[in-house]
C-alpha atoms as a PDB file:
ATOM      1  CA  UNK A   1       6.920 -13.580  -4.578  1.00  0.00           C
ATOM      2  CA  UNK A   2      10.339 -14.361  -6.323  1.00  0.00           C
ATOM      3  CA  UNK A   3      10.958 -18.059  -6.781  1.00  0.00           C
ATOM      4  CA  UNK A   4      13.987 -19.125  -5.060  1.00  0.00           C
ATOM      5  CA  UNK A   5      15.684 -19.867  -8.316  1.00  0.00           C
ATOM      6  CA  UNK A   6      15.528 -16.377  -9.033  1.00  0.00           C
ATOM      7  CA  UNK A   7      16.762 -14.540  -5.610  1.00  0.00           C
ATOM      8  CA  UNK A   8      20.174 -14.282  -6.963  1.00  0.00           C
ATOM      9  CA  UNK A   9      19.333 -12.827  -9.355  1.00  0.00           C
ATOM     10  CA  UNK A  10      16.945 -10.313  -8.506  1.00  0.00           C
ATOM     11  CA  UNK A  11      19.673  -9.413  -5.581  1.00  0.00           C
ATOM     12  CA  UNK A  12      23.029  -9.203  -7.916  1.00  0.00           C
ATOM     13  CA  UNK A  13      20.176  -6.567 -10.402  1.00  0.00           C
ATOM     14  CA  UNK A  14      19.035  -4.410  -7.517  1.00  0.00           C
ATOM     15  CA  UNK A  15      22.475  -4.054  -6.368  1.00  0.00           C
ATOM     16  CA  UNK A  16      23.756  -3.470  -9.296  1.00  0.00           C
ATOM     17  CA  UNK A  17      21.058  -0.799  -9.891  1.00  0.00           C
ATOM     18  CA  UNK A  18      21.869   1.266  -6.866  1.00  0.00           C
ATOM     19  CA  UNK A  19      25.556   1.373  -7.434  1.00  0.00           C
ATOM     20  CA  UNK A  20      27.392   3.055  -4.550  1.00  0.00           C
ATOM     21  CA  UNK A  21      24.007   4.116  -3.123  1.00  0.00           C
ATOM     22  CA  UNK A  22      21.844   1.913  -0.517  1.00  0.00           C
ATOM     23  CA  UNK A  23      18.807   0.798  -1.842  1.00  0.00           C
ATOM     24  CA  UNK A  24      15.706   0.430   0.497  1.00  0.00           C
ATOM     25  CA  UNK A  25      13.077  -2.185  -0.990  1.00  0.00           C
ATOM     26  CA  UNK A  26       9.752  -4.920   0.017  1.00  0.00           C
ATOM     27  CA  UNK A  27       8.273  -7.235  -2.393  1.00  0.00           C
ATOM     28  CA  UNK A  28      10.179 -10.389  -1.334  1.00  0.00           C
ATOM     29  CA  UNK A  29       7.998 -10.644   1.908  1.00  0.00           C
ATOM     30  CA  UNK A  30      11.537 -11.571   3.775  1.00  0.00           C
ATOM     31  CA  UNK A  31      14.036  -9.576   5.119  1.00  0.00           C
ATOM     32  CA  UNK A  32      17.493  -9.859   3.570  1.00  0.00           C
ATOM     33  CA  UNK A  33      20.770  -7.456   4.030  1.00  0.00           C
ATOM     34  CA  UNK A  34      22.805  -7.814   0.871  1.00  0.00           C
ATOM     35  CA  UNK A  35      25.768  -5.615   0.302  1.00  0.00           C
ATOM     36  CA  UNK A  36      24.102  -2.674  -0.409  1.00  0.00           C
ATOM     37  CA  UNK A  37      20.931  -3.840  -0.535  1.00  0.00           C
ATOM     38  CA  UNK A  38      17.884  -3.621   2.216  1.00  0.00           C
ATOM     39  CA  UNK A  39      14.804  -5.883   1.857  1.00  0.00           C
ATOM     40  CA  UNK A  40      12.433  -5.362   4.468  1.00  0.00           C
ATOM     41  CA  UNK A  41       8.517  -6.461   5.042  1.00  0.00           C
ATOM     42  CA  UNK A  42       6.118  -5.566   7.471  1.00  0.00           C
ATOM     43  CA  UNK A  43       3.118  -7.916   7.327  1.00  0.00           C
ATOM     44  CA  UNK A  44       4.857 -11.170   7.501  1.00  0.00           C
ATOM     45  CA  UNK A  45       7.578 -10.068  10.032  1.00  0.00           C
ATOM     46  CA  UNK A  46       6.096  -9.102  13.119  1.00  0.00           C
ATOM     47  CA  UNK A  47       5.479  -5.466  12.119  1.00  0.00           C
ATOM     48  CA  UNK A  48       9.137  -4.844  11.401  1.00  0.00           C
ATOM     49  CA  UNK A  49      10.100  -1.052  10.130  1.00  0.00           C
ATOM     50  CA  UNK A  50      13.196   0.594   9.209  1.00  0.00           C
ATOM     51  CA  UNK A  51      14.237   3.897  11.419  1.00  0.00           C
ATOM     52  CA  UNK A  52      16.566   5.918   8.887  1.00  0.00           C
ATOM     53  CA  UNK A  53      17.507   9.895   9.557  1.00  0.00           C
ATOM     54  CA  UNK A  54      18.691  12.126   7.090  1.00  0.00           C
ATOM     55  CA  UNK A  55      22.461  13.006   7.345  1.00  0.00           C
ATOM     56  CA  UNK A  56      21.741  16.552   6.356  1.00  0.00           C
ATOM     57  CA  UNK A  57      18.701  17.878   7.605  1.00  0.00           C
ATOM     58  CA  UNK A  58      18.209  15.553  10.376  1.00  0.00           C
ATOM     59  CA  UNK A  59      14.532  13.993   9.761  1.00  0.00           C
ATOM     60  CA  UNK A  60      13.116  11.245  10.670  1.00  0.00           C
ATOM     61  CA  UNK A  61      12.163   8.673   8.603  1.00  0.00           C
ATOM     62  CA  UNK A  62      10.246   5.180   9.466  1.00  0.00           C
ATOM     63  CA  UNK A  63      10.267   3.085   6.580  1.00  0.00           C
ATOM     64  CA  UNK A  64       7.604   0.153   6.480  1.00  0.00           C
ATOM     65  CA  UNK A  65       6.875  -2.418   3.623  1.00  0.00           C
ATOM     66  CA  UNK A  66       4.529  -4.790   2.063  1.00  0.00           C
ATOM     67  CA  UNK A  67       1.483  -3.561   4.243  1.00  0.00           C
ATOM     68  CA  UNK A  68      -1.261  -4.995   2.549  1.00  0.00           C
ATOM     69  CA  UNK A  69      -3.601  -3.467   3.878  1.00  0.00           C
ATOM     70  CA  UNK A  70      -7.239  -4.247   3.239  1.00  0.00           C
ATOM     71  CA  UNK A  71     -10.729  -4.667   4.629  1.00  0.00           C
ATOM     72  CA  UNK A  72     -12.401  -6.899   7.164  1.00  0.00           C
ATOM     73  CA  UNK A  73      -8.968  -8.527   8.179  1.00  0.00           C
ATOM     74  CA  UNK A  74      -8.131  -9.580  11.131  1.00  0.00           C
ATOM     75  CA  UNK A  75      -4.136  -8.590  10.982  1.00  0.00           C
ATOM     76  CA  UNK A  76      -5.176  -5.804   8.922  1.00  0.00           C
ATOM     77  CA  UNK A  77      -6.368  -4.316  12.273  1.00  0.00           C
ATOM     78  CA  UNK A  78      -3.583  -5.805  14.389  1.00  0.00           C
ATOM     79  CA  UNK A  79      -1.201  -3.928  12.470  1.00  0.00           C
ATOM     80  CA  UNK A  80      -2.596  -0.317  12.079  1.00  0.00           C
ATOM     81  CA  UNK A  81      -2.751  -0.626  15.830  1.00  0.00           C
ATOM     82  CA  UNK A  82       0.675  -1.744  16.275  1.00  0.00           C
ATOM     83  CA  UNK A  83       1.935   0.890  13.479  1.00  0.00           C
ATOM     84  CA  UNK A  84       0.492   3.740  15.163  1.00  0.00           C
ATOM     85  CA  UNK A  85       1.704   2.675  18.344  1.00  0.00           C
ATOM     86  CA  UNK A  86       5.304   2.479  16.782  1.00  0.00           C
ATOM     87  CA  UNK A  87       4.757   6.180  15.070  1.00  0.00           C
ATOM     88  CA  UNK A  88       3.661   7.717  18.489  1.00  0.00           C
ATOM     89  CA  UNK A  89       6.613   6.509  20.302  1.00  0.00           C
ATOM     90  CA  UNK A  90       9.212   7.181  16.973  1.00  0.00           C
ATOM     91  CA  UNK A  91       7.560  10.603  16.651  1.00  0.00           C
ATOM     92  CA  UNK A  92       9.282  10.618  12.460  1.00  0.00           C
ATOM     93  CA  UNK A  93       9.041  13.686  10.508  1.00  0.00           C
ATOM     94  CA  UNK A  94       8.532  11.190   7.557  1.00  0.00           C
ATOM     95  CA  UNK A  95       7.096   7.620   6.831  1.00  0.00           C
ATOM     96  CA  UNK A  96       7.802   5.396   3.618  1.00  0.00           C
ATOM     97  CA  UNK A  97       5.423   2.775   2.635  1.00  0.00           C
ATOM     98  CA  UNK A  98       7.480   0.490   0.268  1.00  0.00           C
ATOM     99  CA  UNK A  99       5.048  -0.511  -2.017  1.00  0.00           C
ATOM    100  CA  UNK A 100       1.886  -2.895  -2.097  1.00  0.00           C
ATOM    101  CA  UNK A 101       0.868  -0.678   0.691  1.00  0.00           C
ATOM    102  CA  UNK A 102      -2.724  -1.393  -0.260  1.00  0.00           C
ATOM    103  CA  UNK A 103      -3.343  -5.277  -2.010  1.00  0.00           C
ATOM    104  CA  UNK A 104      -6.134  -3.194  -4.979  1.00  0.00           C
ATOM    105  CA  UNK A 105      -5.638  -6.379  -6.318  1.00  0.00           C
ATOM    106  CA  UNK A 106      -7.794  -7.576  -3.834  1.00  0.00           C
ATOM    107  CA  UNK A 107      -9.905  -4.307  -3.184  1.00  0.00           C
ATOM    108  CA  UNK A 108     -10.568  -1.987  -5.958  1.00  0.00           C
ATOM    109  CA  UNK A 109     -12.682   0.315  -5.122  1.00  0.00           C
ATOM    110  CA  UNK A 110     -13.445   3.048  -2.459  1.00  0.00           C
ATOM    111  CA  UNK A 111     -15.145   0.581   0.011  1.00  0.00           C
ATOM    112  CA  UNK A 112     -12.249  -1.459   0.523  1.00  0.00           C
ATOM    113  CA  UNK A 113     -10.049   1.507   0.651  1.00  0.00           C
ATOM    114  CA  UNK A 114     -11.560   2.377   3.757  1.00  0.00           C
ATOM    115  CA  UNK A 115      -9.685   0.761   6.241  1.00  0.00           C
ATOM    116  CA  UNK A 116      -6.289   2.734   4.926  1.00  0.00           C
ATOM    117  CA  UNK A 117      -8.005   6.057   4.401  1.00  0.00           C
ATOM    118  CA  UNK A 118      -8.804   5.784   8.113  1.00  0.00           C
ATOM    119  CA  UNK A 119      -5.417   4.960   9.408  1.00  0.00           C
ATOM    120  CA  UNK A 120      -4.121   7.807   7.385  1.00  0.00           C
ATOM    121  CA  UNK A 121      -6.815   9.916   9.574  1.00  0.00           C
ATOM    122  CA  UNK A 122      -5.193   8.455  13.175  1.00  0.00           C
ATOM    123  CA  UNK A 123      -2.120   9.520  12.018  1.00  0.00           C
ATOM    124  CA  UNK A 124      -3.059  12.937  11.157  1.00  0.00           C
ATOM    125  CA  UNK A 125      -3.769  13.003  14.691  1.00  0.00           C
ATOM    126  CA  UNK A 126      -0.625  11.683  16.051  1.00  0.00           C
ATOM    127  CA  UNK A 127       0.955  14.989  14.268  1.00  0.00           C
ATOM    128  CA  UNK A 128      -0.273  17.844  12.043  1.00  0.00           C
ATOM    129  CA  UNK A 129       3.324  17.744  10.067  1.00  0.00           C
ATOM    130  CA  UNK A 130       4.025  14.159   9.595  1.00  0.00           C
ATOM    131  CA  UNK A 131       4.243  13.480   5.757  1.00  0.00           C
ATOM    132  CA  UNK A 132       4.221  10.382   4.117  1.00  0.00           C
ATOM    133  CA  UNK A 133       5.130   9.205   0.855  1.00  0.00           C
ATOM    134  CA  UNK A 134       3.521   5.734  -0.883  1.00  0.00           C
ATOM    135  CA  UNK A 135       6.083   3.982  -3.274  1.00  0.00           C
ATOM    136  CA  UNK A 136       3.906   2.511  -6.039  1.00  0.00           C
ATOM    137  CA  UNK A 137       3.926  -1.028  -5.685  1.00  0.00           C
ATOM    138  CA  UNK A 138       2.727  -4.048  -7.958  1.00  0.00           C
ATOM    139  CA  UNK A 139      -0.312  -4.270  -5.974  1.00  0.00           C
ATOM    140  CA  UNK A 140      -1.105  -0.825  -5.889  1.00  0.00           C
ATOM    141  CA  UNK A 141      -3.591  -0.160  -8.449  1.00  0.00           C
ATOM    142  CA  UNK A 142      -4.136   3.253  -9.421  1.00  0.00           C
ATOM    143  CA  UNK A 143      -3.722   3.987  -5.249  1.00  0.00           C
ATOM    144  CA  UNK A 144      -3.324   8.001  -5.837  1.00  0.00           C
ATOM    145  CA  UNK A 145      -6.778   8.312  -7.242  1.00  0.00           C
ATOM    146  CA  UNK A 146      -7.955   7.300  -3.515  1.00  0.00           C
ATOM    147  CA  UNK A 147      -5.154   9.949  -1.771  1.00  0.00           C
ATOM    148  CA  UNK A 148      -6.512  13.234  -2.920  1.00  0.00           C
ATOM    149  CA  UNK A 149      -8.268  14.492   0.476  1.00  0.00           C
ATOM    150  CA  UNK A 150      -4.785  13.955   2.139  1.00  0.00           C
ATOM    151  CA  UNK A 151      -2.540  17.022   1.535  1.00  0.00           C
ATOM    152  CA  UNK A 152       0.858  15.218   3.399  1.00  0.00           C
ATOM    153  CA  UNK A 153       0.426  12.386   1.364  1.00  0.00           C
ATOM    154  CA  UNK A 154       2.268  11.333  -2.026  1.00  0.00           C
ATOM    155  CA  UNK A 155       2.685   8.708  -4.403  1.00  0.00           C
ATOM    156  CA  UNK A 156       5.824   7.893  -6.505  1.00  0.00           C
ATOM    157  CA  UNK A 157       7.764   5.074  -7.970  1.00  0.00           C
ATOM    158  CA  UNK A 158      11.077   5.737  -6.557  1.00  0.00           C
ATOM    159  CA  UNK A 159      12.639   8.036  -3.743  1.00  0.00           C
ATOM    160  CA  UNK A 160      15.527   9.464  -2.963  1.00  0.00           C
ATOM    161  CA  UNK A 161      16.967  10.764   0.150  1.00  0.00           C
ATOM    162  CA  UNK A 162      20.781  11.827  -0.074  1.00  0.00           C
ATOM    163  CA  UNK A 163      22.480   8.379  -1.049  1.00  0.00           C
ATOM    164  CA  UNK A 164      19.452   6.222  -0.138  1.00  0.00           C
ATOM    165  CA  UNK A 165      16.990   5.413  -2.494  1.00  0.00           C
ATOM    166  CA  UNK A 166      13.448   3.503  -1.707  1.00  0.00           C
ATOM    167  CA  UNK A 167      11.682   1.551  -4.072  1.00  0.00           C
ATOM    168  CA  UNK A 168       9.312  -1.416  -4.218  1.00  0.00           C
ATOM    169  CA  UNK A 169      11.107  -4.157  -5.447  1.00  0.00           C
ATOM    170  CA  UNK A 170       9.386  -5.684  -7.952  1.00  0.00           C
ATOM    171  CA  UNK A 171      11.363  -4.189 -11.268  1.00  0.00           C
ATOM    172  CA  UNK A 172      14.175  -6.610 -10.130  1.00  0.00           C
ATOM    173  CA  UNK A 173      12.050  -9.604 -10.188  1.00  0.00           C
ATOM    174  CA  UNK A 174      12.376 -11.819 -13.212  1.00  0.00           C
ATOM    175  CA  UNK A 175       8.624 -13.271 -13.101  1.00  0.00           C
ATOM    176  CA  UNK A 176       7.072 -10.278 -12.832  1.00  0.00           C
ATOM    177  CA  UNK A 177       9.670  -8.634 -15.688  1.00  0.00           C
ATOM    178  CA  UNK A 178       8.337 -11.289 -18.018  1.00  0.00           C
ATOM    179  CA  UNK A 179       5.547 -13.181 -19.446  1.00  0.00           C
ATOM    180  CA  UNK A 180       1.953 -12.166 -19.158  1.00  0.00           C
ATOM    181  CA  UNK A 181       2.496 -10.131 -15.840  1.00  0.00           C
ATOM    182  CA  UNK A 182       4.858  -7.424 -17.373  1.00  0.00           C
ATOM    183  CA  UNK A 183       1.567  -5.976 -19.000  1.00  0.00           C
ATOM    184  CA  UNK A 184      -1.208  -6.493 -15.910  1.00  0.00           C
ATOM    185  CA  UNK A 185      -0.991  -2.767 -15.464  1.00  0.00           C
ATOM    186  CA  UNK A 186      -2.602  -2.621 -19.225  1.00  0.00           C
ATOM    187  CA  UNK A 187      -4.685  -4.988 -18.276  1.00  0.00           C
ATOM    188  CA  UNK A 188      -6.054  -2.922 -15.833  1.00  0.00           C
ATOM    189  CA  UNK A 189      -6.550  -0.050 -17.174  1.00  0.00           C
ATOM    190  CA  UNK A 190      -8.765  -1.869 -20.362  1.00  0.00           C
ATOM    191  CA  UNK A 191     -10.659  -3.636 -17.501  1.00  0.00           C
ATOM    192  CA  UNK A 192     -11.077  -0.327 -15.169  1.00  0.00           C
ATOM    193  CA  UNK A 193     -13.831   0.964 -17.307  1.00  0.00           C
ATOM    194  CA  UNK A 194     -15.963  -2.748 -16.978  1.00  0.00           C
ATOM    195  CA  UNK A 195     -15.444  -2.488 -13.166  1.00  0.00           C
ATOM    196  CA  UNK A 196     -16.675   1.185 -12.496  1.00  0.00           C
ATOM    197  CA  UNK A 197     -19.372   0.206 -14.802  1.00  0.00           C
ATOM    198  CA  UNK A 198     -20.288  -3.018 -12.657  1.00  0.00           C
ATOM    199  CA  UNK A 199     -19.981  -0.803  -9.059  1.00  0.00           C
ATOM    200  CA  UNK A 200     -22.152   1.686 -10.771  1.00  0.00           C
ATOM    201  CA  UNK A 201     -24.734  -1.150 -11.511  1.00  0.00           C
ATOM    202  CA  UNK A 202     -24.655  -2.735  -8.396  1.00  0.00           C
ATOM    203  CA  UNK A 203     -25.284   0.359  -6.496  1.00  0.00           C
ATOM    204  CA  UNK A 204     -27.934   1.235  -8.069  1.00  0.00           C
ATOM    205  CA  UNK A 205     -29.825  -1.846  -7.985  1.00  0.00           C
ATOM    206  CA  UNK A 206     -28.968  -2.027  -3.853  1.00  0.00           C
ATOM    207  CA  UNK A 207     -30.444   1.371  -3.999  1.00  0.00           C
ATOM    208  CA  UNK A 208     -33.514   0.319  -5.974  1.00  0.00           C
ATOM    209  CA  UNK A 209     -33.656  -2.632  -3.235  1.00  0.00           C
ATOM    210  CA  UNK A 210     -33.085  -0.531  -0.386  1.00  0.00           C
ATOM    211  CA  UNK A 211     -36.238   2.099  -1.371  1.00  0.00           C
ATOM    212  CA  UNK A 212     -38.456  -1.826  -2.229  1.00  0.00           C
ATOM    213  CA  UNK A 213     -37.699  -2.797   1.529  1.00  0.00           C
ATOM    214  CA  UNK A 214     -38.781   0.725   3.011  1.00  0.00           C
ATOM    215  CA  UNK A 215     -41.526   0.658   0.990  1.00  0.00           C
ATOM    216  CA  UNK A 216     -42.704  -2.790   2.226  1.00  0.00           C
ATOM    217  CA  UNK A 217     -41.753  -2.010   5.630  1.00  0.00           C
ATOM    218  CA  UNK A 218     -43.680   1.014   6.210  1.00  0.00           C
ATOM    219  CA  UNK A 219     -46.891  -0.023   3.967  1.00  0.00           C
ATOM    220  CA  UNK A 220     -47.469  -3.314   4.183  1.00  0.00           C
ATOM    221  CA  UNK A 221     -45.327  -5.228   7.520  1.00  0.00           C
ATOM    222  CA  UNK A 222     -45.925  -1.839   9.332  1.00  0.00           C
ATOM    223  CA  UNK A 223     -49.344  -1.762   9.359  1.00  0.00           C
ATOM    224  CA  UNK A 224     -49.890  -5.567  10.784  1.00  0.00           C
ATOM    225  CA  UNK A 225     -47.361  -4.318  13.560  1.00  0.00           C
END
């Protein structure tokens, strides 16, 4: 989240950065219109998207941001529902997540990736043909490396239709441009190897557990049953 001190700032650099283009971004978790200049969010604003069409070939395009999706969460599940609902009646060609579509920060591993994965399924059934593209946000982690079964799906850093062009957000931000946080993604990346590690461990020893309580079960409490 930008601190207020900053919003000027970070407003005056994104605008500057798209020029005479519109620029489509999340990350502030508010919705602002600033000369040319669109901040949008969809998890703290009532599930609020962006319809956009393309001037020249006439697609449709919904444009959500700052999903956050994640597991075992109560809005989580409020807001796939109410997405879908939107994308049924909408019917886009296209859909833009803006960034920190997924919070890995908070789930980083296949598990937790669950509840997105399956949303992405429900709207493979809305329509065959619906692509969607996932701007890489701050909080999302190595996301393509859980995207590979879907074929309509892509990840980049920046997009551009025409004169528009969609982005996270978070390059304009002063705290995250400085300090500590402007290397997390190394961070990461030296840490990934000590978490697949740990998920490796743990699995095992549930499995080890799992095969002790059958064991038990059937040749020991199953035999006083």
């Amino acid at each position: 989240m930008v601190l207020s001190q900053d919003l000027n700032l970070f407003l005056k650099d994104a605008s500057t950065y798209a020029k005479d283009n519109k620029l489509f971004i999340g990350h502030l978790h508010t919705e602002i219109y600033y000369e040319n200049v669109f901040v949008i969010d969809t998890f703290q604003n009532n599930y609020s998207y962006i319809e956009y069409k393309d001037s020249v070939t006439n697609e449709k395009y919904l444009i959500f941001a700052d999903c956050h999706f994640y597991v075992n969460d109560n809005k989580t599940d409020l807001m796939q529902k109410e997405l879908l609902t939107i994308v049924k009646k909408k019917k886009p060609n296209k859909i833009i997540f803006l960034g920190d579509t997924v919070d890995l920060l908070k789930a980083k591993n296949l598990t937790n990736m669950f509840s997105f994965t399956y949303f992405l399924e429900q709207l493979k059934d809305i329509t065959k043909h619906l692509q969607i593209i996932i701007i890489k946000g701050n909080h999302d982690w190595r996301i393509e490396e859980y995207l590979y079964p879907f074929k309509n799906v892509f990840t980049c850093a920046k997009y551009r239709v025409n004169n528009s062009i969609f982005m996270h957000g978070h390059q304009f931000d002063p705290q995250w441009n400085s300090g500590v946080l402007k290397y997390w993604k190394y961070f990461g990346d030296l840490l990934d190897p000590i978490n697949k590690t740990a998920e490796y461990v743990y699995n095992a020893l549930l499995g080890v557990y799992n095969k002790a309580k059958g064991w038990l079960y059937t040749n020991i409490l199953g035999r006083k049953i």
